[in-house]
C-alpha atoms as a PDB file:
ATOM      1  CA  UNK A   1     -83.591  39.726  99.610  1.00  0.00           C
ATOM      2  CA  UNK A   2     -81.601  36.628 100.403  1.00  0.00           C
ATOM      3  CA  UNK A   3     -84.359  34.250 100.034  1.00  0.00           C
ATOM      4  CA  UNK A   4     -85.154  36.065  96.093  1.00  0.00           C
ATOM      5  CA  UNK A   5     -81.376  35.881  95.392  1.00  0.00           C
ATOM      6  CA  UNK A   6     -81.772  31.873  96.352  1.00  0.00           C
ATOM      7  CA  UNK A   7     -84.947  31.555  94.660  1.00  0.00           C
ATOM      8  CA  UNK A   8     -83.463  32.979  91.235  1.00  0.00           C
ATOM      9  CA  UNK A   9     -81.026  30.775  91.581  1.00  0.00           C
ATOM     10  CA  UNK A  10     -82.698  27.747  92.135  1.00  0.00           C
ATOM     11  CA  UNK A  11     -85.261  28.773  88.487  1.00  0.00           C
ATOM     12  CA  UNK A  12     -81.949  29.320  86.581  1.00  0.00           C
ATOM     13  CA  UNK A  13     -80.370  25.708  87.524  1.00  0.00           C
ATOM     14  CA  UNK A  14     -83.869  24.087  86.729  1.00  0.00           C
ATOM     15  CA  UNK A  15     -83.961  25.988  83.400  1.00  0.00           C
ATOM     16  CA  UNK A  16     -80.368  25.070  82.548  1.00  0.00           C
ATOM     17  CA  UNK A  17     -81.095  21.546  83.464  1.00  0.00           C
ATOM     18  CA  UNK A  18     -84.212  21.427  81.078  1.00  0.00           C
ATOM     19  CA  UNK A  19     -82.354  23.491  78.689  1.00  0.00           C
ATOM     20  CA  UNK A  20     -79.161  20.397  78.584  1.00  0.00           C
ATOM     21  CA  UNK A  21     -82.588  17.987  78.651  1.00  0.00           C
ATOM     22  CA  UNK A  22     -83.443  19.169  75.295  1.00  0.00           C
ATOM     23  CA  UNK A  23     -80.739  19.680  73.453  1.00  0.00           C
ATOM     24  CA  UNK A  24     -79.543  15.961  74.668  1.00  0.00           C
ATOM     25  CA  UNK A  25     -82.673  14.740  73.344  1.00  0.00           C
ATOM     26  CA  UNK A  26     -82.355  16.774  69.677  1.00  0.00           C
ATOM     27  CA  UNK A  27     -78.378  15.509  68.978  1.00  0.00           C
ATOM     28  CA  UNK A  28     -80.181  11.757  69.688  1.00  0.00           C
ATOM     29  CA  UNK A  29     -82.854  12.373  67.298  1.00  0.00           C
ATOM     30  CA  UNK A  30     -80.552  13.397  64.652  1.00  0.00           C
ATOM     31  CA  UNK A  31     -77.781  10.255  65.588  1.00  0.00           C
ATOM     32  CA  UNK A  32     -81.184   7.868  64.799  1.00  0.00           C
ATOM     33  CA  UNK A  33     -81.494   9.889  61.811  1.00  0.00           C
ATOM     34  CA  UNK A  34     -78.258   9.516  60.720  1.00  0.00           C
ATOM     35  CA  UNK A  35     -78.071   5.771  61.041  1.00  0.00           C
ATOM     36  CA  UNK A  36     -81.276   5.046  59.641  1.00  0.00           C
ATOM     37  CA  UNK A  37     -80.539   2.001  57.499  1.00  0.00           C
ATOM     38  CA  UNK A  38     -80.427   2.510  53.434  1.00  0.00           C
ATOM     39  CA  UNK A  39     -78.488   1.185  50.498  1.00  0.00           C
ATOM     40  CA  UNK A  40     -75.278   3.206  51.100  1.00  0.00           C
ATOM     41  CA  UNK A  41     -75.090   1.552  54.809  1.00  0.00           C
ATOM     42  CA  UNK A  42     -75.999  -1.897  53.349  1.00  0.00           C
ATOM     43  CA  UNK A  43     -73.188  -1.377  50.770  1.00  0.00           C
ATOM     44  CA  UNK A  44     -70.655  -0.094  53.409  1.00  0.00           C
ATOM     45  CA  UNK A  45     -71.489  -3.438  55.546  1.00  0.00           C
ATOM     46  CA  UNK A  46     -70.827  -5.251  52.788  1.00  0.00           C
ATOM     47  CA  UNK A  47     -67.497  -3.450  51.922  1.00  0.00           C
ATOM     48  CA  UNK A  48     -66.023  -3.736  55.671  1.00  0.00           C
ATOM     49  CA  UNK A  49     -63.702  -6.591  54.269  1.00  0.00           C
ATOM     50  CA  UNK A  50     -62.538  -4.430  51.959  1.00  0.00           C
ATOM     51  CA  UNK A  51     -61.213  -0.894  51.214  1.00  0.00           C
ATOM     52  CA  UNK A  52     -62.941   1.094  48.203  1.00  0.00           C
ATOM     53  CA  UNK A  53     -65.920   3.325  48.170  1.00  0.00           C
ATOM     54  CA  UNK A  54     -69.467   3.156  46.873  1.00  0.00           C
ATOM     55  CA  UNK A  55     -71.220   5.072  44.075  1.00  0.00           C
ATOM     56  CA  UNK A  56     -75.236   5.100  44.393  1.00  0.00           C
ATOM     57  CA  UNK A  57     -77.046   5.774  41.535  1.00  0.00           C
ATOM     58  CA  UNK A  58     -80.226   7.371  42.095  1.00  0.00           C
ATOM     59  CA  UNK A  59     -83.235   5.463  43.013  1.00  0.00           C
ATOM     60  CA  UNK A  60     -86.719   5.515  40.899  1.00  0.00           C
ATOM     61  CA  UNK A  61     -89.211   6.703  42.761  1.00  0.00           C
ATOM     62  CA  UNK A  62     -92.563   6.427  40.416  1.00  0.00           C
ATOM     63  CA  UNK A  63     -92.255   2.719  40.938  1.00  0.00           C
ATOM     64  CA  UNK A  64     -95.427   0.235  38.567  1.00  0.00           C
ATOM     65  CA  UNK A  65     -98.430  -0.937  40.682  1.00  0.00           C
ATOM     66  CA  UNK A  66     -97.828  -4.536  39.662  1.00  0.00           C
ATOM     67  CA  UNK A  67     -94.770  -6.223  41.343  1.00  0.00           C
ATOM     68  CA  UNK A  68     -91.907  -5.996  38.441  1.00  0.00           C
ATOM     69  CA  UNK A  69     -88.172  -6.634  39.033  1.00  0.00           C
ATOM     70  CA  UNK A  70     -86.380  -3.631  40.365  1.00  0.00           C
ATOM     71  CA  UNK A  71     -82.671  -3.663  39.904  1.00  0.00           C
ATOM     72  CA  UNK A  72     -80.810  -2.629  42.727  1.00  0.00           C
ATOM     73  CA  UNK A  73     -79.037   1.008  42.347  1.00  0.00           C
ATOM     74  CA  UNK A  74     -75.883   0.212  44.618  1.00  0.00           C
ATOM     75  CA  UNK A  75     -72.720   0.176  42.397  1.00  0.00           C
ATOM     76  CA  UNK A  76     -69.283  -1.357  43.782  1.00  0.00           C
ATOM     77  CA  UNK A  77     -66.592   0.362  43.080  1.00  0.00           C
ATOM     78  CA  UNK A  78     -63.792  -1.166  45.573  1.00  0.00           C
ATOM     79  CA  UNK A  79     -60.079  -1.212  45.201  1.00  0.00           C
ATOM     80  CA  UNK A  80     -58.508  -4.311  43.987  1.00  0.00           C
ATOM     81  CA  UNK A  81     -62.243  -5.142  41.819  1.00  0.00           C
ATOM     82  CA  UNK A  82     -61.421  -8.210  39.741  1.00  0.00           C
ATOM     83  CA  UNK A  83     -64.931  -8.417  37.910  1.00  0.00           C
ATOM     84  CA  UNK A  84     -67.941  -7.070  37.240  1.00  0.00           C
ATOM     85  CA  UNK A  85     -70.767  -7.679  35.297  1.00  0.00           C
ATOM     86  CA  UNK A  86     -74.458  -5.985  35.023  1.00  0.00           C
ATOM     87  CA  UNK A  87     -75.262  -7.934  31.784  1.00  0.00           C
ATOM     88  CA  UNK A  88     -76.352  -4.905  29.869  1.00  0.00           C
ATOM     89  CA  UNK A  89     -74.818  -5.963  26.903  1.00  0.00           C
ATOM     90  CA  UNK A  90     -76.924  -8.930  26.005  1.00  0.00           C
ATOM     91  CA  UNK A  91     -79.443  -8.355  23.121  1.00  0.00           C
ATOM     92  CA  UNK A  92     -82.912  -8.316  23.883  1.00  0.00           C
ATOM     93  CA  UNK A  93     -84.907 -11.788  23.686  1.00  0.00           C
ATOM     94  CA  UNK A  94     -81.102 -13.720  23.944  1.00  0.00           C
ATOM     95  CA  UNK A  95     -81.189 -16.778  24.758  1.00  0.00           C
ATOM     96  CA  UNK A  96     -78.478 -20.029  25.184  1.00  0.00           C
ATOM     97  CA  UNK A  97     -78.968 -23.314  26.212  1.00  0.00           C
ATOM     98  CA  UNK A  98     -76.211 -24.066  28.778  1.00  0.00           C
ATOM     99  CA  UNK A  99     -77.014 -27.565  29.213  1.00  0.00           C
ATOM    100  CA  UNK A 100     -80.036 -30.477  28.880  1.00  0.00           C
ATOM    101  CA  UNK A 101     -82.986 -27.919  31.188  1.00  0.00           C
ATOM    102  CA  UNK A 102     -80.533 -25.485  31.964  1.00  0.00           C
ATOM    103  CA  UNK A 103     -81.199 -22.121  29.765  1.00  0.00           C
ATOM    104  CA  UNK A 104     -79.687 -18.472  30.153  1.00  0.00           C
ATOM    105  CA  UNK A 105     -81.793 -15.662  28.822  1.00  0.00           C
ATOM    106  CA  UNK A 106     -82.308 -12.316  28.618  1.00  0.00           C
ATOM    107  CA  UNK A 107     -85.088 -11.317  30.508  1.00  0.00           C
ATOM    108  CA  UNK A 108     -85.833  -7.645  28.505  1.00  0.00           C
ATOM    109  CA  UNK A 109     -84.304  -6.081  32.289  1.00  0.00           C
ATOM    110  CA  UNK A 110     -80.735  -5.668  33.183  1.00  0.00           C
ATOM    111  CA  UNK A 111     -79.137  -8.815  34.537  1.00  0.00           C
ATOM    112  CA  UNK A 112     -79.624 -12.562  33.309  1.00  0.00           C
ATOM    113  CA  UNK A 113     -82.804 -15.448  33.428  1.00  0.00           C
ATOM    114  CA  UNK A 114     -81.822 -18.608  34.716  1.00  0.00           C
ATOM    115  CA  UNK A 115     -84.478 -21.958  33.396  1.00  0.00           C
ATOM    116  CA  UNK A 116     -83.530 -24.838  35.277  1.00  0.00           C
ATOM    117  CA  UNK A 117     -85.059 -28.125  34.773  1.00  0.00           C
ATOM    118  CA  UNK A 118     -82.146 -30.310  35.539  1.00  0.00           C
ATOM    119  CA  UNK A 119     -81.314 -33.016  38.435  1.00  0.00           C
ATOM    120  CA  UNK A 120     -77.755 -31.268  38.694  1.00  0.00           C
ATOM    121  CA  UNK A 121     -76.799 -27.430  40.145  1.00  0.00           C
ATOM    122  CA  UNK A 122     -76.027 -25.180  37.652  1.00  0.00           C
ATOM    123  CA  UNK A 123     -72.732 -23.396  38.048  1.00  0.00           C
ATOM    124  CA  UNK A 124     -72.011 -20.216  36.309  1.00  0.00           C
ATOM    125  CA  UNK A 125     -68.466 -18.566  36.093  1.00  0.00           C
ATOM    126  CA  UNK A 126     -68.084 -15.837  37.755  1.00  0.00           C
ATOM    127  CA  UNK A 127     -64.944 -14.586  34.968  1.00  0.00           C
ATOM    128  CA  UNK A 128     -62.239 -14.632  37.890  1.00  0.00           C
ATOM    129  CA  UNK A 129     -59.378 -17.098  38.178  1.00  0.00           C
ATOM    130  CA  UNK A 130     -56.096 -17.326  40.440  1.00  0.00           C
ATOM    131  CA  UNK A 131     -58.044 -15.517  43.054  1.00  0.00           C
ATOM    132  CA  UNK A 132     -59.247 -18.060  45.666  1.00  0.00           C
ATOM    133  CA  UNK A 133     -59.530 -15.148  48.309  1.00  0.00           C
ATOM    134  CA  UNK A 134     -62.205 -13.019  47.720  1.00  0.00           C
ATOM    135  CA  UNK A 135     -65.727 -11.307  47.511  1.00  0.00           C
ATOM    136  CA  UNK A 136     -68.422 -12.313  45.299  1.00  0.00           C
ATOM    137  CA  UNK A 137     -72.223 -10.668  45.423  1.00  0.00           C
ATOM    138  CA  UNK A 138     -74.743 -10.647  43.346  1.00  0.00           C
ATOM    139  CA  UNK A 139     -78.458 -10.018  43.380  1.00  0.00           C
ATOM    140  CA  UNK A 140     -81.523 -12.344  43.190  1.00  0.00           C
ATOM    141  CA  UNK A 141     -84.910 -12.688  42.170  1.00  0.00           C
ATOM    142  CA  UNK A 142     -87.409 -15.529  41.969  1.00  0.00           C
ATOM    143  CA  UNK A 143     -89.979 -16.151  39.529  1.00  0.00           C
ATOM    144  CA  UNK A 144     -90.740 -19.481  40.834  1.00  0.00           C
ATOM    145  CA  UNK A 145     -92.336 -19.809  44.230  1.00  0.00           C
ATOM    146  CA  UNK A 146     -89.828 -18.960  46.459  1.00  0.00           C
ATOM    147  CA  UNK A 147     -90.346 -22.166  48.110  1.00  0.00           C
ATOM    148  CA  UNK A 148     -89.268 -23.984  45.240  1.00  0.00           C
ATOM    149  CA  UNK A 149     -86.134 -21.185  44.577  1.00  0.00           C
ATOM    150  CA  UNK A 150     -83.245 -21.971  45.726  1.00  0.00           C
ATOM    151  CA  UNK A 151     -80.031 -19.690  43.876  1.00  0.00           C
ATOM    152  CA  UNK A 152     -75.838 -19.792  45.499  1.00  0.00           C
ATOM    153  CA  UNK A 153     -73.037 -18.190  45.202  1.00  0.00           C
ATOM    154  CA  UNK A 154     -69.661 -20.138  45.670  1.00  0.00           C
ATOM    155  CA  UNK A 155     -65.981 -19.980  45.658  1.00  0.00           C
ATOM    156  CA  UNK A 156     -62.789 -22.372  45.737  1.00  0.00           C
ATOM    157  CA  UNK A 157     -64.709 -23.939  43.256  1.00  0.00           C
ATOM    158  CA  UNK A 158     -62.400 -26.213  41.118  1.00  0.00           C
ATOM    159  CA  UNK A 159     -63.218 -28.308  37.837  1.00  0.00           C
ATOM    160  CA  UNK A 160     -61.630 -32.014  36.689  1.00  0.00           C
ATOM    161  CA  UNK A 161     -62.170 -30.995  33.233  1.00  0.00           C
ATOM    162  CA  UNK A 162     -62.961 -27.757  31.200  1.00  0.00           C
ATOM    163  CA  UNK A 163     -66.751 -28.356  29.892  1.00  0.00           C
ATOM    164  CA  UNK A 164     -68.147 -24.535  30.725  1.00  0.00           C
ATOM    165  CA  UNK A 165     -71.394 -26.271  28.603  1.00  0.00           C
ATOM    166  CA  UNK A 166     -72.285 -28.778  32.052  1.00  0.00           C
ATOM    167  CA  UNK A 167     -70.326 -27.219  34.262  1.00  0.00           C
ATOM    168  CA  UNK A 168     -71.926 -29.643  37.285  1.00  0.00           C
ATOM    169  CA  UNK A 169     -70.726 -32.672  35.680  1.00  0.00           C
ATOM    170  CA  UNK A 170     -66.833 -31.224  36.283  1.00  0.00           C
ATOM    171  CA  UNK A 171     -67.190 -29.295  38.842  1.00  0.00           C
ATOM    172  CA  UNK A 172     -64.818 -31.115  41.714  1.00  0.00           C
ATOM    173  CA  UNK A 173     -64.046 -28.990  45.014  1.00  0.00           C
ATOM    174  CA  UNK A 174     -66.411 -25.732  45.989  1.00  0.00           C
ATOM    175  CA  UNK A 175     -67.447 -23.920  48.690  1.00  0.00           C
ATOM    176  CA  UNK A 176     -71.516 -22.925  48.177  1.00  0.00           C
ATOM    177  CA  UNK A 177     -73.679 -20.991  50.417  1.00  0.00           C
ATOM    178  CA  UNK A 178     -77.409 -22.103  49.302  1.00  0.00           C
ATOM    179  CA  UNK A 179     -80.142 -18.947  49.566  1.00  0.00           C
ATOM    180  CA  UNK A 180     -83.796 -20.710  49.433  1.00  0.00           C
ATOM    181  CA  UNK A 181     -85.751 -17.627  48.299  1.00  0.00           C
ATOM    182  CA  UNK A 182     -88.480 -17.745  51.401  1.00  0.00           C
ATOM    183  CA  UNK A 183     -85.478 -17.183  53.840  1.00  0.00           C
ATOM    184  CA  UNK A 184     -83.426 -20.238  54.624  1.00  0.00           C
ATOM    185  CA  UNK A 185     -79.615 -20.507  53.559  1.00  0.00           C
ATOM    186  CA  UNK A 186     -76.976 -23.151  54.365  1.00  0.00           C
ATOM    187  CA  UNK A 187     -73.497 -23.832  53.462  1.00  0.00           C
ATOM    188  CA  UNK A 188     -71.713 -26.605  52.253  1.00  0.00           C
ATOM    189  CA  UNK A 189     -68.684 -28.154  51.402  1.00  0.00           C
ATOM    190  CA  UNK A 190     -67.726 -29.983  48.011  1.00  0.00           C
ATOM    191  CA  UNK A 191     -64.825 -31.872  47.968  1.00  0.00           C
ATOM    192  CA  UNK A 192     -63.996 -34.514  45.401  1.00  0.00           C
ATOM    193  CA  UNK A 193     -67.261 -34.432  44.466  1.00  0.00           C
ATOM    194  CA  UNK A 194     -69.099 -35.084  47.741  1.00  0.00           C
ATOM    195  CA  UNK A 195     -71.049 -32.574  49.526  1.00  0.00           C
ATOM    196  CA  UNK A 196     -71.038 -31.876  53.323  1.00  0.00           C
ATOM    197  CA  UNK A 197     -72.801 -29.985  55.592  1.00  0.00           C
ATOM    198  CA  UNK A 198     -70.384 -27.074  57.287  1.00  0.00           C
ATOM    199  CA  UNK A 199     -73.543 -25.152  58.412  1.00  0.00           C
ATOM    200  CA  UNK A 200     -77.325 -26.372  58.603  1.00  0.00           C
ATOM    201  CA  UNK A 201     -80.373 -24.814  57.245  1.00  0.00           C
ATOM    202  CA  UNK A 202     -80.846 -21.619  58.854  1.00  0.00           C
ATOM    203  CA  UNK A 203     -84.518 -20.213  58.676  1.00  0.00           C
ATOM    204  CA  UNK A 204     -86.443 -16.963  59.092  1.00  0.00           C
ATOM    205  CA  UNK A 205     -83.991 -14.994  57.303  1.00  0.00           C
ATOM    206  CA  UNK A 206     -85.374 -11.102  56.765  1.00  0.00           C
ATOM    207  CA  UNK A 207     -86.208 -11.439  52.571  1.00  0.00           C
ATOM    208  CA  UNK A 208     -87.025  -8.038  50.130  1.00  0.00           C
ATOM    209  CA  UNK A 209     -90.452  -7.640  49.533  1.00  0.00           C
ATOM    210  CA  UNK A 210     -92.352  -9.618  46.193  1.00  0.00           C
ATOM    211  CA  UNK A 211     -91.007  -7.926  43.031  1.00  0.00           C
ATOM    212  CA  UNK A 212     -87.491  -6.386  44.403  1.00  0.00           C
ATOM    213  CA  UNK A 213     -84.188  -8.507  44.296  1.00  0.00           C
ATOM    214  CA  UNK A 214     -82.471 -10.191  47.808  1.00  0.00           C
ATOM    215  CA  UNK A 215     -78.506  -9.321  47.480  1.00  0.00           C
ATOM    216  CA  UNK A 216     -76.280 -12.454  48.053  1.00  0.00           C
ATOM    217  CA  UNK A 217     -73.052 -11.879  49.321  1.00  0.00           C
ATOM    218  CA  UNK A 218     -69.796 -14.158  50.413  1.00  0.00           C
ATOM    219  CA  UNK A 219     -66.374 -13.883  51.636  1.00  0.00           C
ATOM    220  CA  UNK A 220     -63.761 -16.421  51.109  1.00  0.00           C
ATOM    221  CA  UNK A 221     -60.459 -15.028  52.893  1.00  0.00           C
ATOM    222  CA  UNK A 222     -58.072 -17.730  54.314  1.00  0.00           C
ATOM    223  CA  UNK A 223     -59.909 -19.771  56.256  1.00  0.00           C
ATOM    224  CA  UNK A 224     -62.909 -17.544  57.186  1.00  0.00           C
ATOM    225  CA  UNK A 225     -66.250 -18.404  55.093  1.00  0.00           C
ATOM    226  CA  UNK A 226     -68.610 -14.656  55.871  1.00  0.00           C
ATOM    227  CA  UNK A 227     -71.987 -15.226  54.136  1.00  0.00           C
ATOM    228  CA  UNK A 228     -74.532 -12.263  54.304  1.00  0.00           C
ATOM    229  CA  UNK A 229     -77.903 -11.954  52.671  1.00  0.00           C
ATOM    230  CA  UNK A 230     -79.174  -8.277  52.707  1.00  0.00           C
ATOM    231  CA  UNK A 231     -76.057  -7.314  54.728  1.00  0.00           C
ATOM    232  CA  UNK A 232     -77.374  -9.584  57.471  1.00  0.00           C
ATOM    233  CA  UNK A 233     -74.788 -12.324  58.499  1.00  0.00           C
ATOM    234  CA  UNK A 234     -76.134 -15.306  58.251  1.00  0.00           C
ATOM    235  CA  UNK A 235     -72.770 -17.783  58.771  1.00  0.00           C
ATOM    236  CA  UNK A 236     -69.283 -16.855  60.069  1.00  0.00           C
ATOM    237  CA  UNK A 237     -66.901 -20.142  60.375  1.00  0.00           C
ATOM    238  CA  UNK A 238     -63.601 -21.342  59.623  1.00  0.00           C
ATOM    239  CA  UNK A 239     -63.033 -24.049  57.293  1.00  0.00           C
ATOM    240  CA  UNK A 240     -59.046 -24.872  55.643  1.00  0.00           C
ATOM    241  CA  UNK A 241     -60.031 -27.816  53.372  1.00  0.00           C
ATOM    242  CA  UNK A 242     -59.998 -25.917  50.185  1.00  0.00           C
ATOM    243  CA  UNK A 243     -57.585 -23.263  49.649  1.00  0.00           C
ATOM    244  CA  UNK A 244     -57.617 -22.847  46.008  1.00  0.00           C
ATOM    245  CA  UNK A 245     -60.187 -22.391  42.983  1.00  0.00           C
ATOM    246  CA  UNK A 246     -62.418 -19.843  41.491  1.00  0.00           C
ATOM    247  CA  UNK A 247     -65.880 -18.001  41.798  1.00  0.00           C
ATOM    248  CA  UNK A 248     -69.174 -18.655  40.613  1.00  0.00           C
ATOM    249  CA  UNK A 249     -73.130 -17.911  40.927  1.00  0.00           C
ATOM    250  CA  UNK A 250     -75.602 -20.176  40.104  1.00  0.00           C
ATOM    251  CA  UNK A 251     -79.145 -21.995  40.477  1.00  0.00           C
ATOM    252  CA  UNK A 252     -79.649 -25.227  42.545  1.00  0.00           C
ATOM    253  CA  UNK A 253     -81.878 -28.229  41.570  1.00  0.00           C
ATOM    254  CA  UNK A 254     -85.414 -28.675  42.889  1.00  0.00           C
ATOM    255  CA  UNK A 255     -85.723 -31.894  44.701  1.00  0.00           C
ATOM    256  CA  UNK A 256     -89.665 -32.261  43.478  1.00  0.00           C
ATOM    257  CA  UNK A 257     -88.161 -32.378  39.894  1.00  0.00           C
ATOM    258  CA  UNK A 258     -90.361 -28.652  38.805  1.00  0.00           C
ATOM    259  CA  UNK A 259     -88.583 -25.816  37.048  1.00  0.00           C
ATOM    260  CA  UNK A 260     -86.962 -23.447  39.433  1.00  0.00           C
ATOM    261  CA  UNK A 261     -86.552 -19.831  37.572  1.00  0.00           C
ATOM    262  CA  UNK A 262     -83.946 -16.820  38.713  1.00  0.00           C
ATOM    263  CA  UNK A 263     -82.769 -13.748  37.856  1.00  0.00           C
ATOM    264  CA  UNK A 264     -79.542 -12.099  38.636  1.00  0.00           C
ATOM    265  CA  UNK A 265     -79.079  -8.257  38.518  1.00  0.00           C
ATOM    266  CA  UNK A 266     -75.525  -7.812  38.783  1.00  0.00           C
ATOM    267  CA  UNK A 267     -72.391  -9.638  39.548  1.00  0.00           C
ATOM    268  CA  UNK A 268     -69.058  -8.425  41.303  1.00  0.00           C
ATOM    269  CA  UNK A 269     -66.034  -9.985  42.516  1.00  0.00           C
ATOM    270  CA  UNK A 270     -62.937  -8.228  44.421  1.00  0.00           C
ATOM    271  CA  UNK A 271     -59.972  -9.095  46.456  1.00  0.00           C
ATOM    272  CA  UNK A 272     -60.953  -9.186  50.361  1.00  0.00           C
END
């Protein structure tokens, strides 16, 4: 009888002990579940600066066999938001000329068409002043090679002269993180006009597939410069030289001299 009492014991610890097993193994499952990246984590990365919350709208799922732009569905909605801007509001088949090559359109989608055919970057107001510290993000799409694409978002970015019409020619102090569309980013420094390297080309960045926009985002607060591109970090540094000056987006010059064409979806600025 002894040795049956010792037996059942021993079966009931094993089958407790595979019992724990399992249900160890199904709260895992569901954590990996949980955490799965989407767009609300990718918009709660970007928000960690920040305190506000984030309203998704839903997502299309009956999307066209060719590859055609597809704005992004994330909306900002943080506290302290100092602009935003989704473009909606432009007529169909607008169009300005900003400057000799430079043209803004609308491109019949939410969000604005950058033509550059210029030797100068193209620098495009973001709406905020008096707000050095800050967020800016926007999101990107090439229609040039990607190669060739090269798009930034800046801040601290200060003028000699007000000329919103060539914007380049005045523009004086900035900080600008470079995206090349193929993956490669760096950051530099203008100050009185002259450019410096604070952080080198940096390649093999993870990019959205053909046909779906790349989200741009940067954080000037203090002296910290965060720039992420699909809420991976792709620079984190400390720089005091500029401490003043406003935001902007815009599209850098092609060194071969050919066209380089963007779009941007949407545009949003807030206090860090």
């Amino acid at each position: 009888m002894q040795r049956i009492i010792q037996r059942l014991m021993v079966i009931s610890l094993i089958a407790l002990f595979l019992l724990n097993g399992c249900v160890n193994i199904v709260v895992e499952d569901e954590m990996e579940k949980a955490v799965a990246p989407d767009l609300g984590a990718t918009a709660e990365a970007l928000l960690e600066q920040g305190q506000g919350q984030v309203v998704q709208a839903p997502v299309a799922t009956d999307l066209p066999a060719s590859p055609q732009p597809v704005p992004t569905a994330t909306r900002y909605v943080p506290e302290g938001e100092l602009a935003y801007f989704n473009f909606v509001d432009l007529a169909e088949g607008w169009a300005a000329e900003r400057a000799p090559g430079i043209t803004v359109r609308n491109p019949g989608t939410y969000g604005i068409e950058i033509s550059h055919d210029s030797n100068k970057d193209y620098f495009l107001s973001a709406g905020v002043q008096g707000h050095p510290d800050g967020n800016v993000s926007t999101y990107v799409l090439n229609v040039t090679p990607p190669e060739e694409t090269m798009a930034f978002v800046a801040c601290r970015v200060t003028q000699e002269a007000s000329n919103v019409t060539d914007y380049d020619q005045t523009t004086k102090d900035a900080y600008i993180a470079q995206f090349r569309l193929d993956g490669a980013a760096r950051l530099l420094k203008k100050v009185d006009r002259r450019d410096t390297v604070l952080a080198d080309w940096v390649t093999g960045i993870g990019v959205n597939p053909e046909g779906v926009y790349n989200q741009l985002y940067l954080l000037c607060d203090g002296q910290r410069l965060l720039f992420m591109v699909n809420a991976q970090v792709v620079f984190d540094l400390q720089d005091n030289a500029l401490n003043e000056g406003d935001f902007a987006i815009g599209v850098a010059h092609n060194p071969s001299g050919a066209e380089t064409v963007i779009r941007f979806d949407k545009v949003a600025v807030f206090e860090p």
